[in-house]
C-alpha atoms as a PDB file:
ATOM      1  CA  UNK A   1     -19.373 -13.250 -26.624  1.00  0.00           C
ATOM      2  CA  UNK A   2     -16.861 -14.239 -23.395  1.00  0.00           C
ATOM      3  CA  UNK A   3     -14.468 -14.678 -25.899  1.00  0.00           C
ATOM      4  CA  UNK A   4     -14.357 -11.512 -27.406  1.00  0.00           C
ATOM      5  CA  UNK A   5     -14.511  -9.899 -24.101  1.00  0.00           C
ATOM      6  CA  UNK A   6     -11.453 -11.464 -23.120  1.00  0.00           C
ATOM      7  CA  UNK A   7      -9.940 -10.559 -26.804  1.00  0.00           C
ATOM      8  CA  UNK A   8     -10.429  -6.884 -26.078  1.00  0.00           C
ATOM      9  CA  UNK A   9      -9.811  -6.306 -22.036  1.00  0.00           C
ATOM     10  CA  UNK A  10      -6.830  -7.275 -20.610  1.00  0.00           C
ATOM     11  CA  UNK A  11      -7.830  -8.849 -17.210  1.00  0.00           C
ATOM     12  CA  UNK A  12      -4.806  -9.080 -15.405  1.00  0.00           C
ATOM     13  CA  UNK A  13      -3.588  -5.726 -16.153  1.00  0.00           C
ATOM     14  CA  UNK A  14      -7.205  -4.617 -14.944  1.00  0.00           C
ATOM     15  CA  UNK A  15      -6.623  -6.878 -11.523  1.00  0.00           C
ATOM     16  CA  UNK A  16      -3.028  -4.962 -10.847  1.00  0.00           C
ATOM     17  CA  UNK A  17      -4.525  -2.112 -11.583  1.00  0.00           C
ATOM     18  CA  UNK A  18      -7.010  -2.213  -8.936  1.00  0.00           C
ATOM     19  CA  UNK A  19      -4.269  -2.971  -6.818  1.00  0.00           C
ATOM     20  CA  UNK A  20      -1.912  -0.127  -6.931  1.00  0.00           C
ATOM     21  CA  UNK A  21      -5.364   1.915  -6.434  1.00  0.00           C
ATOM     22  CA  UNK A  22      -6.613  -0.057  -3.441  1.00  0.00           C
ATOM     23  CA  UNK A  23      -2.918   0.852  -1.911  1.00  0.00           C
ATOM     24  CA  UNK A  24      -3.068   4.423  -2.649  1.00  0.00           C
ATOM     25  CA  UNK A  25      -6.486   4.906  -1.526  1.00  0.00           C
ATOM     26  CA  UNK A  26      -5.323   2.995   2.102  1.00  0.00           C
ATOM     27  CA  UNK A  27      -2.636   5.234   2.496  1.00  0.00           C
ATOM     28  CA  UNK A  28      -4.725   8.447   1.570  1.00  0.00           C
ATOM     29  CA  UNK A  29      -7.473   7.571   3.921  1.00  0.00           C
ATOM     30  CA  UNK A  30      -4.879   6.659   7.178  1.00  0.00           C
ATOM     31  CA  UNK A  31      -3.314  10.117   6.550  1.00  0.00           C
ATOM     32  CA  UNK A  32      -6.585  12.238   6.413  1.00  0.00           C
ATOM     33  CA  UNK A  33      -7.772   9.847   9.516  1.00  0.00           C
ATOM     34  CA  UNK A  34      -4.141  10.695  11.279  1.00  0.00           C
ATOM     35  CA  UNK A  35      -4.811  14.056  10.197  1.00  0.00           C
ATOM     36  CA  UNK A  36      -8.160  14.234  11.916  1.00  0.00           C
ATOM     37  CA  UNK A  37      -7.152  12.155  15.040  1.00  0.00           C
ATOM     38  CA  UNK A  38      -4.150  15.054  15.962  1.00  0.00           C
ATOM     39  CA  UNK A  39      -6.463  17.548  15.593  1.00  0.00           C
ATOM     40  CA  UNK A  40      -8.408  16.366  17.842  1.00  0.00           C
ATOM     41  CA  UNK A  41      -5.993  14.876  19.939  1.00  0.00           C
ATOM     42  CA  UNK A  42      -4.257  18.677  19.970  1.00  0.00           C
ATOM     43  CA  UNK A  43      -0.767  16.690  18.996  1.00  0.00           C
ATOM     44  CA  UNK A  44       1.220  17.502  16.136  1.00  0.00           C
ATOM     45  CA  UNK A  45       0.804  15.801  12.569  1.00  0.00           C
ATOM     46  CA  UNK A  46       4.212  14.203  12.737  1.00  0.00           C
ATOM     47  CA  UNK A  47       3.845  12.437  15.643  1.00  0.00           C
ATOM     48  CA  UNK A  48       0.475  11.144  14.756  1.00  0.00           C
ATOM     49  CA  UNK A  49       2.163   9.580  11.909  1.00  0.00           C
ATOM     50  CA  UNK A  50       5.060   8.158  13.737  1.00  0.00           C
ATOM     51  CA  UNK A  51       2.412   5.924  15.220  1.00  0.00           C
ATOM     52  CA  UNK A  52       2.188   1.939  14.686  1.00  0.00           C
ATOM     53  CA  UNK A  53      -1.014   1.783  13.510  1.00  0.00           C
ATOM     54  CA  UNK A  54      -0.289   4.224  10.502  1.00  0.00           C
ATOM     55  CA  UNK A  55       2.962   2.947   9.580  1.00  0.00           C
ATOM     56  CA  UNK A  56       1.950  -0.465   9.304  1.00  0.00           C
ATOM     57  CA  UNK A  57      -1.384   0.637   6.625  1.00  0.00           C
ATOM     58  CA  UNK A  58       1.542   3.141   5.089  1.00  0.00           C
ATOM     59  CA  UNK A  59       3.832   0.142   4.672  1.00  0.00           C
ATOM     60  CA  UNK A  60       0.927  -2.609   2.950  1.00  0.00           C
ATOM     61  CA  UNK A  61      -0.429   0.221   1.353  1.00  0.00           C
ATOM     62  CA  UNK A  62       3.124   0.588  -1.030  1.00  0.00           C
ATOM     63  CA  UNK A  63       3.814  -2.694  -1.066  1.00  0.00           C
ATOM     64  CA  UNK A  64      -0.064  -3.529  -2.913  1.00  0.00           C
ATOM     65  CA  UNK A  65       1.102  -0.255  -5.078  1.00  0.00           C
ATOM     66  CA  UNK A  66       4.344  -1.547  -5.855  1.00  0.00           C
ATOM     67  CA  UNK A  67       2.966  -5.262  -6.580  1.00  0.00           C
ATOM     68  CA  UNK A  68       0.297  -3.422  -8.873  1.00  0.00           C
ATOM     69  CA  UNK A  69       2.902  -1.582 -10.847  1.00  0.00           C
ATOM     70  CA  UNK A  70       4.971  -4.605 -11.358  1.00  0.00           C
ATOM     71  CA  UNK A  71       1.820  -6.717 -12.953  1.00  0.00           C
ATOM     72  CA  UNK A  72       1.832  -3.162 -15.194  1.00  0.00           C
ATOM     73  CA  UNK A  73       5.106  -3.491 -16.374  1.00  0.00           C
ATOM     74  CA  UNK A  74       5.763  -3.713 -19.470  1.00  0.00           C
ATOM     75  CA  UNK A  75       9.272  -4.656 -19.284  1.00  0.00           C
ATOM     76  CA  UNK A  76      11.320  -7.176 -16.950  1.00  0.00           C
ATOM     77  CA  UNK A  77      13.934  -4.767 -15.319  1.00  0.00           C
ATOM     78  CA  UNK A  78      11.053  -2.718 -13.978  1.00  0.00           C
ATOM     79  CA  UNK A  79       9.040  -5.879 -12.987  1.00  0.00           C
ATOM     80  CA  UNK A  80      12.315  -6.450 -10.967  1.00  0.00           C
ATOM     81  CA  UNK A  81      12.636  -3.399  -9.442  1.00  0.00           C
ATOM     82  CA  UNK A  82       8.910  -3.082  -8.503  1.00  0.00           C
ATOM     83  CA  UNK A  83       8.997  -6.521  -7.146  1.00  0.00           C
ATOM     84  CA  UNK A  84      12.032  -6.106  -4.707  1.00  0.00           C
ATOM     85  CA  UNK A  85      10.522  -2.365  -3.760  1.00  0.00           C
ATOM     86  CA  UNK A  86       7.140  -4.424  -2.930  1.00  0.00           C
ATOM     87  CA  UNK A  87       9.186  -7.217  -0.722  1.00  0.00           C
ATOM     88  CA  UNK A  88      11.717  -4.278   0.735  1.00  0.00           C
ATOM     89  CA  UNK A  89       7.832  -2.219   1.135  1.00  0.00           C
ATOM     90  CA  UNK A  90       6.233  -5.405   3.011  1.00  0.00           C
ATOM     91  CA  UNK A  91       9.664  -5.964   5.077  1.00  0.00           C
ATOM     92  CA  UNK A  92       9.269  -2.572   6.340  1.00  0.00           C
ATOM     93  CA  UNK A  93       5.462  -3.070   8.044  1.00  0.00           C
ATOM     94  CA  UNK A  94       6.884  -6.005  10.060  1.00  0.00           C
ATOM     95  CA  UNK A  95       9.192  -3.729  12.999  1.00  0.00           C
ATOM     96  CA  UNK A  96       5.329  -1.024  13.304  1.00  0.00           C
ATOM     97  CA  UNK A  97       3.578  -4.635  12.934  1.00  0.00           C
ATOM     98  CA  UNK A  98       6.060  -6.084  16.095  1.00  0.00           C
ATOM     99  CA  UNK A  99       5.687  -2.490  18.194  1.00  0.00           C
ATOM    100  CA  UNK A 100       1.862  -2.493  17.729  1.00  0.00           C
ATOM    101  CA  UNK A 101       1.711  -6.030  19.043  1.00  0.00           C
ATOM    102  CA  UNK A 102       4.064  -5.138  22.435  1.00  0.00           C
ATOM    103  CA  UNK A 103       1.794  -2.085  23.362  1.00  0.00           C
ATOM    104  CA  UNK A 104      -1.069  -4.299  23.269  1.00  0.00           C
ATOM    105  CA  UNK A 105       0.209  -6.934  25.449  1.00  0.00           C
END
């Protein structure tokens, strides 16, 4: 029975899958959570998301979307190019990562 599971699901296609979801779903929820916060914060939306704390969920969330779509792939240039937009994506969280870490201190 396992075996003819496996025959007719393809698992790791599944597993990116729920990747590049997980990512977009991150970086839906931090902007309708920005959103809310300059409401009520009376601040414009732009300068809610110029915050640390969005840009670095922004930046993990595109780099788990690009990882996804390069396990979805079919061929090996765009496995390429997803892969070096997912380590140019995760590159990019490190400077709101750094700023978010010097306002704390």
């Amino acid at each position: 029975m396992a075996d003819q599971f496996s025959q007719l699901v393809d698992i790791p296609a599944i597993l990116f899958s729920i990747l590049w979801i997980i990512g977009f779903a991150m970086i839906l929820s931090a902007l309708s959570i920005q959103h809310y916060n300059a409401q009520l914060q009376n601040i414009p939306f732009r300068e809610q998301l110029k915050k640390p704390s969005f840009q670095i969920v922004l930046w993990i969330g595109l780099t788990l979307v690009s990882i996804g779509f390069a396990g979805i792939s079919n061929s090996r240039w765009e496995q390429i190019i997803w892969a070096i937009l997912a380590a140019s994506t995760l590159f990019q969280a490190v400077e709101p990562f750094r700023k978010l870490r010097e306002s704390s201190v």
